[in-house]
N, C-alpha and C. Protein backbone atom coordinates (compact mmCIF):
# COMPACT_ATOMS: atom_id res chain seq x y z
N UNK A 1 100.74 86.30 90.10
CA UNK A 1 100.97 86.39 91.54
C UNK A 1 100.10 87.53 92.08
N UNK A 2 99.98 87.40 93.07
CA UNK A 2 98.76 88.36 94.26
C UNK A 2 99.59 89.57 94.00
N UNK A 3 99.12 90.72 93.71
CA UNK A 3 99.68 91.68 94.06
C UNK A 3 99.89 92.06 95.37
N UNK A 4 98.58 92.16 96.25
CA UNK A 4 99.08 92.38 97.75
C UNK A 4 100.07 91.33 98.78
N UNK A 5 100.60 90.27 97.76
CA UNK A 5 101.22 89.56 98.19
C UNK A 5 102.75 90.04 97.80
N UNK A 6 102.92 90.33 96.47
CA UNK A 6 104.02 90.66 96.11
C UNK A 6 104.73 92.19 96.92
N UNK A 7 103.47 93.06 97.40
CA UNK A 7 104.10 93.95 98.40
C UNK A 7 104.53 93.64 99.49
N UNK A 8 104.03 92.92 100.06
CA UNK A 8 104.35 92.34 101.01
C UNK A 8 106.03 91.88 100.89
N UNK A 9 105.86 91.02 99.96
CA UNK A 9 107.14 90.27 99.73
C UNK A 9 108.31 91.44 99.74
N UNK A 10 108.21 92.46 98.89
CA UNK A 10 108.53 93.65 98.72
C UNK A 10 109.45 94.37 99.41
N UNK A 11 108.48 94.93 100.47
CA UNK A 11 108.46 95.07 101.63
C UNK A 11 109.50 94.95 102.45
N UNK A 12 109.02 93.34 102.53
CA UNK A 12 109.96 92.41 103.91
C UNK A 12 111.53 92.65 103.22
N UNK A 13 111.41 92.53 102.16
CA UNK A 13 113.01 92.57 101.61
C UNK A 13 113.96 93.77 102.01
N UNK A 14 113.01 94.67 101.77
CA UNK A 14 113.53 95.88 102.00
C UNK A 14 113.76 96.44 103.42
N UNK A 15 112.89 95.35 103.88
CA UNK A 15 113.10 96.08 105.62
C UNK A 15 114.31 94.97 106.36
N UNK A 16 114.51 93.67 105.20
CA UNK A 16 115.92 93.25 105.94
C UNK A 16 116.92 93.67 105.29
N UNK A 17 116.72 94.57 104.20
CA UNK A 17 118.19 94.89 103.48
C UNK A 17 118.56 95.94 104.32
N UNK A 18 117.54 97.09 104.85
CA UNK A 18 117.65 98.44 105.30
C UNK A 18 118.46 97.53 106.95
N UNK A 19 117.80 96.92 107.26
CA UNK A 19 117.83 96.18 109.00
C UNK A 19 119.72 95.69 108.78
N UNK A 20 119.87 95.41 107.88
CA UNK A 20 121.27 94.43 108.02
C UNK A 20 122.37 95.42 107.51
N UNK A 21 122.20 96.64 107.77
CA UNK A 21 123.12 97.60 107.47
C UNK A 21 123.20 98.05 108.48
N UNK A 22 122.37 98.14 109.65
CA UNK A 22 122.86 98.30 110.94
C UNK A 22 124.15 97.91 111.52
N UNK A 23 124.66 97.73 112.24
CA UNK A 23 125.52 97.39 112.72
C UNK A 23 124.46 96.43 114.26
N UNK A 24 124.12 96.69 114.76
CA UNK A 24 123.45 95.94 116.01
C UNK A 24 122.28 95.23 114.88
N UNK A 25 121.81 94.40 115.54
CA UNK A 25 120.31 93.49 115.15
C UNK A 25 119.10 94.40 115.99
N UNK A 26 118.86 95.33 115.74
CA UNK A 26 117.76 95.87 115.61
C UNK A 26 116.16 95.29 115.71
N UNK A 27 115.67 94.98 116.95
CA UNK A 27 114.75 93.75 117.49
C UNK A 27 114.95 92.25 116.91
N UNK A 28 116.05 91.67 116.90
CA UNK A 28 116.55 90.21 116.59
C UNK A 28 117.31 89.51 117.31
N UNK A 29 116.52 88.36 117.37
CA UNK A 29 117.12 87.66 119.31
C UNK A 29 118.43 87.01 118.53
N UNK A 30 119.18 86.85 118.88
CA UNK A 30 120.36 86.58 118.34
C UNK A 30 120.83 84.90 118.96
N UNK A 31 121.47 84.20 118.12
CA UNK A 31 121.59 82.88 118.73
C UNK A 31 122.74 82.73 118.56
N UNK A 32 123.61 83.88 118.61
CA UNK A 32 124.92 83.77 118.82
C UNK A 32 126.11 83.33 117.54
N UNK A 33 127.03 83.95 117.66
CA UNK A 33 128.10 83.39 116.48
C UNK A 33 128.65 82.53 116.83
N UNK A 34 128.84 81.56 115.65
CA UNK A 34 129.49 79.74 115.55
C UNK A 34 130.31 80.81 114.24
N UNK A 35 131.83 80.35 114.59
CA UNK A 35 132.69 80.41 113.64
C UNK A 35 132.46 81.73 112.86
N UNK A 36 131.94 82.01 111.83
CA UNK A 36 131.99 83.34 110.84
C UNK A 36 130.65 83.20 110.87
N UNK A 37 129.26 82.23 110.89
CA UNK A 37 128.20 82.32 110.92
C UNK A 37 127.34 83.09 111.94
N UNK A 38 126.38 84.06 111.99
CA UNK A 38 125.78 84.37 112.80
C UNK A 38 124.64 84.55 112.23
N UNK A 39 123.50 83.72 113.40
CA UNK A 39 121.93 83.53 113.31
C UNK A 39 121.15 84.43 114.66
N UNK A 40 119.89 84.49 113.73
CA UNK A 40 119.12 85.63 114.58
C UNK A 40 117.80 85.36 113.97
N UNK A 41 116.49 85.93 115.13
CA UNK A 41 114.98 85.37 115.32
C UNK A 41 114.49 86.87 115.10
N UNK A 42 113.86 86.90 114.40
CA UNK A 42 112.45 87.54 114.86
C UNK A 42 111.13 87.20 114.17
N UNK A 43 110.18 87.75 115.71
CA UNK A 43 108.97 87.35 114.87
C UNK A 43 108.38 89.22 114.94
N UNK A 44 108.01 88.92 113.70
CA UNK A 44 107.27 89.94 112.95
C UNK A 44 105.56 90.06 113.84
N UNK A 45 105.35 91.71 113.71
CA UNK A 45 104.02 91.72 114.40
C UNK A 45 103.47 91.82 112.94
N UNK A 46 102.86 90.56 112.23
CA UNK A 46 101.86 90.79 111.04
C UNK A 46 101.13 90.11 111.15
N UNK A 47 100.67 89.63 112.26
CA UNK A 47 99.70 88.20 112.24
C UNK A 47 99.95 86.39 111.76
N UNK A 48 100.87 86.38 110.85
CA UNK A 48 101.78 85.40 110.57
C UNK A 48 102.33 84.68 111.83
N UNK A 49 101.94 83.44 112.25
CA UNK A 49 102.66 82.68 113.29
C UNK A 49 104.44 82.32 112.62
N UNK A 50 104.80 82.06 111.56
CA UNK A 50 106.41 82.63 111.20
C UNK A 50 107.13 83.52 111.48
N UNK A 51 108.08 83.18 112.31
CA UNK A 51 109.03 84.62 112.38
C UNK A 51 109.90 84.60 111.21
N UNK A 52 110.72 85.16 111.29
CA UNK A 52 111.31 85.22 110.20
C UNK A 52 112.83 85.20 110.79
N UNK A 53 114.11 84.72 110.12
CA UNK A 53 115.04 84.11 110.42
C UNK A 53 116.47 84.69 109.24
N UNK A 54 117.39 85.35 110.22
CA UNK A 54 118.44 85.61 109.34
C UNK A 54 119.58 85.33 109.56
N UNK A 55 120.31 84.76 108.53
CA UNK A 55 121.96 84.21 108.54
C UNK A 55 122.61 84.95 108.01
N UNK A 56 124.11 85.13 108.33
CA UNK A 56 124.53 86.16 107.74
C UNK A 56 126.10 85.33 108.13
N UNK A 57 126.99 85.56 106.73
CA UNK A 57 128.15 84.71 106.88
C UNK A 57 129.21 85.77 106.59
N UNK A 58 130.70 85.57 107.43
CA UNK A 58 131.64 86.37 106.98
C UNK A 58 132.99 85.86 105.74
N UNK A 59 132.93 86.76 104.80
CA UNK A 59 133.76 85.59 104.14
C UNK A 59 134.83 86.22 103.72
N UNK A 60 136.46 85.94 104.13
CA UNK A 60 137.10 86.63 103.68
C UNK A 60 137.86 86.45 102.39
């Protein structure tokens, strides 16, 4: 695998693990909670036309 790819990959992980300890969504357009599910947008400034997309479920 690419190394400058695998930082990347790296990276991104770490900046949604650090991001989802927030309590607010921290630049993420939010599409609102359905039931215990909540979804949220962002697009990343990296040149990549993908934003990137996070779910996050509550489970008791």
């Amino acid at each position: 695998m690419n190394t400058s790819y695998q930082n990347f990959i790296d990276r991104c992980i770490i900046e949604v693990m650090r991001e989802s300890s927030y309590t607010k969504l921290k630049g993420w357009t939010s599409f609102g909670k359905n039931n215990d599910l909540d979804l949220a947008f962002k697009k990343l400034d990296d040149g990549h036309p993908l934003g990137l997309w996070k779910c996050s479920i509550e489970i008791e």
